[in-house]
C-alpha atoms as a PDB file:
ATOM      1  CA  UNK A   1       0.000   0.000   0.000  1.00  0.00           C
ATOM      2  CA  UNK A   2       1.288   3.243  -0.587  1.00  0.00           C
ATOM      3  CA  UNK A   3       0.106   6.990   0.217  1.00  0.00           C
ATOM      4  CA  UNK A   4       0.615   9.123  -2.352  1.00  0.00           C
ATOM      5  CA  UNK A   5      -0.232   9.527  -5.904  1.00  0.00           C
ATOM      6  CA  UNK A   6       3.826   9.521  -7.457  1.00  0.00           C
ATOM      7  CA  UNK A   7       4.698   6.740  -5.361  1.00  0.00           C
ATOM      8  CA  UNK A   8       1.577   4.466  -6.841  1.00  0.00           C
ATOM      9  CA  UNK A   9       2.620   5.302 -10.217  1.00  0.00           C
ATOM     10  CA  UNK A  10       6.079   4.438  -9.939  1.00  0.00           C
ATOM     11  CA  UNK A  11       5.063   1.051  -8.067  1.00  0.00           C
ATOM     12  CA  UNK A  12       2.619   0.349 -11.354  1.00  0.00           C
ATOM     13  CA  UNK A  13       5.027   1.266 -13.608  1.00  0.00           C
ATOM     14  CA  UNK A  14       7.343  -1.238 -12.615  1.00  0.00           C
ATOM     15  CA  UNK A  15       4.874  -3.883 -13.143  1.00  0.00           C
ATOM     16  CA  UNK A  16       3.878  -7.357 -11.253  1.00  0.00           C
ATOM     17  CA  UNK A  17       1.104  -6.589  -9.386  1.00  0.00           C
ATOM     18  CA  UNK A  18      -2.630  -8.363 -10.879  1.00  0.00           C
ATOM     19  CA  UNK A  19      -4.773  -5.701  -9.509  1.00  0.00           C
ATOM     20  CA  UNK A  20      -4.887  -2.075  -8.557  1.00  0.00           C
ATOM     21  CA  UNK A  21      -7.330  -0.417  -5.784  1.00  0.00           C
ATOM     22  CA  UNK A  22      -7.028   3.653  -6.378  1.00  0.00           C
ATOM     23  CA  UNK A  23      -8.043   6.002  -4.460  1.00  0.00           C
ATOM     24  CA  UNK A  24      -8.930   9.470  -6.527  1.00  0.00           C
ATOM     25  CA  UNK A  25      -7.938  11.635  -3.418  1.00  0.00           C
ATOM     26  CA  UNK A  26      -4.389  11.539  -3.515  1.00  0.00           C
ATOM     27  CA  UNK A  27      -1.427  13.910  -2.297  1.00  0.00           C
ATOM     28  CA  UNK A  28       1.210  14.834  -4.594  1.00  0.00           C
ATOM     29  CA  UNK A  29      -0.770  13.454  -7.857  1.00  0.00           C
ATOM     30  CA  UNK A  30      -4.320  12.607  -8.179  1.00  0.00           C
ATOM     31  CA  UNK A  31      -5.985   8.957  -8.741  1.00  0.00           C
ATOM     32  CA  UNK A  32      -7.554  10.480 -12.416  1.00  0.00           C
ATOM     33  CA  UNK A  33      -3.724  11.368 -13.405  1.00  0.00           C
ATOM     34  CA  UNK A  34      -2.260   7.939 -12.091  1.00  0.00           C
ATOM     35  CA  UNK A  35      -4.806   6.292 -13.776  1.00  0.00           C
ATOM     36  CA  UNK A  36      -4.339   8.593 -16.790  1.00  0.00           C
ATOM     37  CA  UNK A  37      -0.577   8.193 -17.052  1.00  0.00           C
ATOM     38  CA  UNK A  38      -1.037   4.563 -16.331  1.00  0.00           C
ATOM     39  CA  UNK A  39      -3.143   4.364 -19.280  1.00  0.00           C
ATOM     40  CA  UNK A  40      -0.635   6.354 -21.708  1.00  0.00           C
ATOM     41  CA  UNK A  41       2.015   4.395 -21.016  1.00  0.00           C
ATOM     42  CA  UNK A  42      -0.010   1.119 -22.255  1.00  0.00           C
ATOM     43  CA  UNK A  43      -0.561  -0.387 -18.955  1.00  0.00           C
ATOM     44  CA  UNK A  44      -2.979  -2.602 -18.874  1.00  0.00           C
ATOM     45  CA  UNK A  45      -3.330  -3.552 -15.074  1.00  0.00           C
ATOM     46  CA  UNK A  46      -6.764  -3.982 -13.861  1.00  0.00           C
ATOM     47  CA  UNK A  47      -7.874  -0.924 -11.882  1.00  0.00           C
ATOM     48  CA  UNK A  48     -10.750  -0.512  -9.442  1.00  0.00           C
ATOM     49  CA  UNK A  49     -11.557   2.802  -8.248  1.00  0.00           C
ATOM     50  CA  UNK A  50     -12.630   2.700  -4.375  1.00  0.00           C
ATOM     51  CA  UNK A  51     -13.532   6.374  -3.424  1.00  0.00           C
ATOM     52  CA  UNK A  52     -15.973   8.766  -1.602  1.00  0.00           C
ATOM     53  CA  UNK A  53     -16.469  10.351  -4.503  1.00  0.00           C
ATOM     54  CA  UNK A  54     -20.128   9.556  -5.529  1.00  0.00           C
ATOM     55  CA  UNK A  55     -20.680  12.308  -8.075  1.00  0.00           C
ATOM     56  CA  UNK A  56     -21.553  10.302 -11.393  1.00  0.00           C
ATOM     57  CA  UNK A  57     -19.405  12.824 -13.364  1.00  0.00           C
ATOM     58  CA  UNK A  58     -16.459  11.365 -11.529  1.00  0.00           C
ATOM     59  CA  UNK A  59     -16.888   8.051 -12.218  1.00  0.00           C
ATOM     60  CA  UNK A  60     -17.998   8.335 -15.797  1.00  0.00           C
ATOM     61  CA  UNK A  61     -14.632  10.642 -16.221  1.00  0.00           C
ATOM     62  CA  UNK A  62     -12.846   7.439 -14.313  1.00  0.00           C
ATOM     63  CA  UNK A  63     -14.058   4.868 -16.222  1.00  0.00           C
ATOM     64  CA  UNK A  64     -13.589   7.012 -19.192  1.00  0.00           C
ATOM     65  CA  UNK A  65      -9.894   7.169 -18.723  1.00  0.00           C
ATOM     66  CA  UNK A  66      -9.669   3.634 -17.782  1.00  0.00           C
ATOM     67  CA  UNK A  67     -10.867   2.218 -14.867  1.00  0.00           C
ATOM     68  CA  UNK A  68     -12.291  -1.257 -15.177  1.00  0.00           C
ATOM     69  CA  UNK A  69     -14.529  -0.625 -12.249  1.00  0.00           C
ATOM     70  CA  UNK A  70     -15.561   2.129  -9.568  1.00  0.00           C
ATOM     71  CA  UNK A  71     -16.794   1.158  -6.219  1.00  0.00           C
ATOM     72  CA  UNK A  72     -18.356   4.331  -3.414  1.00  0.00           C
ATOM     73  CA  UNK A  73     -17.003   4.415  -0.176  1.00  0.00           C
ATOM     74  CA  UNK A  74     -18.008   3.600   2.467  1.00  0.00           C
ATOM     75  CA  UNK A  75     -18.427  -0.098   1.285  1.00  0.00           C
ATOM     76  CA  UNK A  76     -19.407  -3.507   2.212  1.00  0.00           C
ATOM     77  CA  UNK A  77     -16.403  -6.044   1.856  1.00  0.00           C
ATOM     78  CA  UNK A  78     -17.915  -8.932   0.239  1.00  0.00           C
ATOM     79  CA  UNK A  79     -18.608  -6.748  -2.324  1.00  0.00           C
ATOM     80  CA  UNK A  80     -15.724  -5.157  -2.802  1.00  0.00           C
ATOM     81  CA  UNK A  81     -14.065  -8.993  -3.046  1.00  0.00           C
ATOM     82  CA  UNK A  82     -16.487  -9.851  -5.512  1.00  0.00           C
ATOM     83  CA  UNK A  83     -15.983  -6.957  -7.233  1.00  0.00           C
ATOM     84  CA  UNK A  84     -12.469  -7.515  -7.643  1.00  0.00           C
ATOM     85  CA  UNK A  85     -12.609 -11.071  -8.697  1.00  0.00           C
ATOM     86  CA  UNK A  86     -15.081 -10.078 -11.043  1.00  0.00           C
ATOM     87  CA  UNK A  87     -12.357  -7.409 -12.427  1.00  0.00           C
ATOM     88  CA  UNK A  88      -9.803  -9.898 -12.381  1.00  0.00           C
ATOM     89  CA  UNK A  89     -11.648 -13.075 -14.097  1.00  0.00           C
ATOM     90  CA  UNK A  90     -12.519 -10.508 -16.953  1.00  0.00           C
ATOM     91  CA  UNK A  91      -9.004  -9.463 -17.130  1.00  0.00           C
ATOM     92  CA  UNK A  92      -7.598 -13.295 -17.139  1.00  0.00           C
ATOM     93  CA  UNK A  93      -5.413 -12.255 -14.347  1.00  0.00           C
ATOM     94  CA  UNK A  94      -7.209 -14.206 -11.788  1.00  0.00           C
ATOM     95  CA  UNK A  95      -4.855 -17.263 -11.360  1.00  0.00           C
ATOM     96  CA  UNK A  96      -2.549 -14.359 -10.152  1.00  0.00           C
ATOM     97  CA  UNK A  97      -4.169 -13.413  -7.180  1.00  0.00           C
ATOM     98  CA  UNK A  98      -2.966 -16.644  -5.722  1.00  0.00           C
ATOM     99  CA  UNK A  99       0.413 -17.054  -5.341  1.00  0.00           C
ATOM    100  CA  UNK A 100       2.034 -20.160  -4.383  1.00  0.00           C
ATOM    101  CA  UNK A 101       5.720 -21.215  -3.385  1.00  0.00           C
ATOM    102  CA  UNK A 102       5.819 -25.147  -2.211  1.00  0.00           C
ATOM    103  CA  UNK A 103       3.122 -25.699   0.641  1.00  0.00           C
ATOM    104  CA  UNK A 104       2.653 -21.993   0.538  1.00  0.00           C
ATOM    105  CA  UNK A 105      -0.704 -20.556  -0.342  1.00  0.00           C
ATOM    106  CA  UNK A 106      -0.761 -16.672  -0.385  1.00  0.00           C
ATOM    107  CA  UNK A 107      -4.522 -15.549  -1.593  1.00  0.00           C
ATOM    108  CA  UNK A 108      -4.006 -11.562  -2.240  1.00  0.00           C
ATOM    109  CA  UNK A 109      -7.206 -10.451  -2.616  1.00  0.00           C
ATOM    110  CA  UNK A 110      -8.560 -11.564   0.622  1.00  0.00           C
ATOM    111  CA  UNK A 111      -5.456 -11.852   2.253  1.00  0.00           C
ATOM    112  CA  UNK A 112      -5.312 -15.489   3.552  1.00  0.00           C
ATOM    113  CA  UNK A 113      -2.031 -17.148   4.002  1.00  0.00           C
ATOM    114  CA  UNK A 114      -2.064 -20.988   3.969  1.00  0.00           C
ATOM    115  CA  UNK A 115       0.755 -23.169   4.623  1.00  0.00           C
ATOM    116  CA  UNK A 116       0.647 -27.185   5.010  1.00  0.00           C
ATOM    117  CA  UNK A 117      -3.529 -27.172   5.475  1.00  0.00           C
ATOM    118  CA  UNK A 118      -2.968 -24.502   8.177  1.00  0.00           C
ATOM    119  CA  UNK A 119      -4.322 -20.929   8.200  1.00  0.00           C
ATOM    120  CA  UNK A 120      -1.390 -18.278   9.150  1.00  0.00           C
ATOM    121  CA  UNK A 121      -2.378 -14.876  10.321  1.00  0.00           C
ATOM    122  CA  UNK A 122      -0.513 -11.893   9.299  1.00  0.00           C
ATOM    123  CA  UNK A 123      -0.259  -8.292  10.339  1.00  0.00           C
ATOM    124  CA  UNK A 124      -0.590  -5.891   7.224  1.00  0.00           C
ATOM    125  CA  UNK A 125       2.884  -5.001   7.027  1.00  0.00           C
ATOM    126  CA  UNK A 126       4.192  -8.620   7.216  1.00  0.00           C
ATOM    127  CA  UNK A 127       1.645  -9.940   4.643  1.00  0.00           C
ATOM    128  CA  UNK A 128       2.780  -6.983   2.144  1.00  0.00           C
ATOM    129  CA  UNK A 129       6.324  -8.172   3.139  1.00  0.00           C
ATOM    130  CA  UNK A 130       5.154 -11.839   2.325  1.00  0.00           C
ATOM    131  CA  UNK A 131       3.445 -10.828  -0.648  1.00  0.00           C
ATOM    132  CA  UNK A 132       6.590  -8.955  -2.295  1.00  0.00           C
ATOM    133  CA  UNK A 133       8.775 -12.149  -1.571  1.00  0.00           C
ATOM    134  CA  UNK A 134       6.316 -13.885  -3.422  1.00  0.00           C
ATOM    135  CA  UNK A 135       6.156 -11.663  -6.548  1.00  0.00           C
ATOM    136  CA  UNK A 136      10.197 -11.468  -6.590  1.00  0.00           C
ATOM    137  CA  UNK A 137      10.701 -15.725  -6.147  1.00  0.00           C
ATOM    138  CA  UNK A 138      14.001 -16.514  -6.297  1.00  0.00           C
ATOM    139  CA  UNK A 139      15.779 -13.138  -7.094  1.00  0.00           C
ATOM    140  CA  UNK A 140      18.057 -11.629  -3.987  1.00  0.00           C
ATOM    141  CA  UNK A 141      16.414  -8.812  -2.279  1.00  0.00           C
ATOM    142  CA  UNK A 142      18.714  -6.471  -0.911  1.00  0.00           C
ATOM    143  CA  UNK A 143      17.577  -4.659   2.453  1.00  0.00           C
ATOM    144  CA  UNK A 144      17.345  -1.473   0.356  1.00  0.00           C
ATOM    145  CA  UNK A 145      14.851  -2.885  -1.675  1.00  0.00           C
ATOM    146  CA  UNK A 146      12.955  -4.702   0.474  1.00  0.00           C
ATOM    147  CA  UNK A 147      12.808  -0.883   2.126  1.00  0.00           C
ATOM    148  CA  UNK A 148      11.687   0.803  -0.758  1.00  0.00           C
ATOM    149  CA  UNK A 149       9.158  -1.998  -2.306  1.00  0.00           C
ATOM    150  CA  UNK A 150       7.555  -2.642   1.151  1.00  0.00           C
ATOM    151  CA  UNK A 151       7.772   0.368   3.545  1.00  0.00           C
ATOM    152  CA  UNK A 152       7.652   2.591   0.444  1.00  0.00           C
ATOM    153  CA  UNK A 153      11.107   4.753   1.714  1.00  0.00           C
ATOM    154  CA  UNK A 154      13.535   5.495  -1.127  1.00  0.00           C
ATOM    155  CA  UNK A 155      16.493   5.659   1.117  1.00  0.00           C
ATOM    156  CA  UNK A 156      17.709   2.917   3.355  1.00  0.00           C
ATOM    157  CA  UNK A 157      16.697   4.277   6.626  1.00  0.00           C
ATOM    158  CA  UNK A 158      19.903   3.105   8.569  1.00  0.00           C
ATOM    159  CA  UNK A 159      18.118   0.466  11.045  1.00  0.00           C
ATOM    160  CA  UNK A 160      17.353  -3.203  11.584  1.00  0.00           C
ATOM    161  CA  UNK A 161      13.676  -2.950  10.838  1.00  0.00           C
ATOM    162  CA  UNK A 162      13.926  -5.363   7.909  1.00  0.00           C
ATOM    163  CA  UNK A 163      15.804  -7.875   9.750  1.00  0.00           C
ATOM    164  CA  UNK A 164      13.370  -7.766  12.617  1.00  0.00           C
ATOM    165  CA  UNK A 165      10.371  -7.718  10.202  1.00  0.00           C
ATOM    166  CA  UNK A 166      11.960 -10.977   7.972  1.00  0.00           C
ATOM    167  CA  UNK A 167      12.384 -12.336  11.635  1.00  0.00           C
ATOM    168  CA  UNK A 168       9.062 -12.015  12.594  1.00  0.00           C
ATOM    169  CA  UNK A 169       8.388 -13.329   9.513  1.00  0.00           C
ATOM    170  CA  UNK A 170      10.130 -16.857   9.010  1.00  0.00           C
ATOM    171  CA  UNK A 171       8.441 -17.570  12.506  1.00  0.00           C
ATOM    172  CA  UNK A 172       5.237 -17.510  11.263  1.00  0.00           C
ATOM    173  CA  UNK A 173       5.721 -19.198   7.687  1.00  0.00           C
ATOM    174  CA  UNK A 174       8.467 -21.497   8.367  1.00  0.00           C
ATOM    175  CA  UNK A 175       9.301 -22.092  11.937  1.00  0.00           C
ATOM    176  CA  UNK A 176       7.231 -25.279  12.417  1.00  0.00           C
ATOM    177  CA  UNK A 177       7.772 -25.979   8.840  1.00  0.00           C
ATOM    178  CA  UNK A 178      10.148 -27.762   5.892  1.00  0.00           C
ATOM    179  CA  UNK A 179      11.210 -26.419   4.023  1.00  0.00           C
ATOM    180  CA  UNK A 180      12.357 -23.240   5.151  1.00  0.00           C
ATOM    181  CA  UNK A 181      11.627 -20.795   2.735  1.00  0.00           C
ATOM    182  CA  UNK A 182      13.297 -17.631   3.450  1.00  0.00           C
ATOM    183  CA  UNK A 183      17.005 -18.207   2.812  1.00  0.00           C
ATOM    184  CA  UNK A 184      19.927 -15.482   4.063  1.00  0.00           C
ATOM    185  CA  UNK A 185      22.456 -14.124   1.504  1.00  0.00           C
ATOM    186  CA  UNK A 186      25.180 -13.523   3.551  1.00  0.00           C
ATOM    187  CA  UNK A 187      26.010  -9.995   2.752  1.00  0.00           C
ATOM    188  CA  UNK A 188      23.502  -9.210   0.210  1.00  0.00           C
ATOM    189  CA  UNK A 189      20.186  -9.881   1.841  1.00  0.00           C
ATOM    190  CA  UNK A 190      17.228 -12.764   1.691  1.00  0.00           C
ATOM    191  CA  UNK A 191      15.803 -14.996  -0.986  1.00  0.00           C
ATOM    192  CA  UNK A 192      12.720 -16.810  -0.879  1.00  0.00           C
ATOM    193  CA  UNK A 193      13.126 -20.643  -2.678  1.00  0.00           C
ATOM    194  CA  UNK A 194      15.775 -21.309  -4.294  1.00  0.00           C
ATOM    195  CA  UNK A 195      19.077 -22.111  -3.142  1.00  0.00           C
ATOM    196  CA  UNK A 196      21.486 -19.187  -2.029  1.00  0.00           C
ATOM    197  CA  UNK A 197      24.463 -18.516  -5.017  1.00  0.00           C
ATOM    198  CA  UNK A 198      27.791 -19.602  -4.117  1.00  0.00           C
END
């Protein structure tokens, strides 16, 4: 999740993600120009607007530059769910809200973490940190990255917090589990699957 309107573009530009939610009320850049830009650059993401906008002249000039659906807040969450698996079974991207890794079953769009028949419950910020393992299997995430693609920071902010976070992390996904999933690259940072390079 990220709070501001540049940051969401840059995170959509750079691809893997099945879905976007967009809020139109945005600091820095507005939902209608993410979506816009998005658009122009011949992305073809699914987007679902979720706003308080209700005005239909706001959601005729969303859908107009793109969106592939436009939901009023405040909401009820099954729809919202069905709305977005709606959005995503029309967009064939729907295998690619679940994402899998061995035993591992990571369901994105409602949020439900699976592993060996058992139900694992995350806090927000560790299933986003789950979730962006997931999409970047078997590549070596530096701590730097894992800053800027999870917490949203474009600097490395000088502390431990991903360690602690990756910590908190392999306890809850791999602890009473084989095999262990989350690998250390000594000196370059943490792989999920795979084995680490020599």
């Amino acid at each position: 999740m990220v709070n501001d309107g540049e940051t969401a573009l840059e995170r959509c530009a750079d691809g893997g993600y099945a879905l976007v939610v967009l809020d139109l009320n945005l600091p820095r850049m507005s939902g209608f120009d993410v979506l816009s830009s998005l658009r122009e650059r011949g992305r073809p993401v699914p987007v679902l607007v979720l706003s308080a906008r209700e005005d239909v002249a706001d959601r005729v000039e969303a859908l107009e530059l793109g969106a592939d659906d436009y939901v009023v807040k405040p909401f009820d969450f099954g729809e919202l769910h069905a709305r977005i698996d709606a959005v995503l079974r029309r967009s064939g991207h729907a295998g690619f809200a679940v994402l899998e890794v061995e035993d591992l079953v990571v369901d994105v769009v409602r949020r439900r973490v699976r592993r060996a028949d058992r139900d694992i419950h995350l806090s927000p910020r560790l299933f986003e940190l789950l979730e962006f393992f997931l999409r970047h299997q078997g590549q070596i995430l530096t701590r730097r990255r894992i800053v800027e693609g999870v917490w949203g920071y474009s600097f490395d902010t000088g502390t431990n917090v991903v360690d602690v976070y990756v910590s908190y992390l392999r306890k809850a996904i791999d602890a009473d589990f084989e095999p262990k999933l989350i690998q250390t690259v000594h000196g370059r940072g943490y792989l999920l699957h795979g084995s680490a390079p020599r």
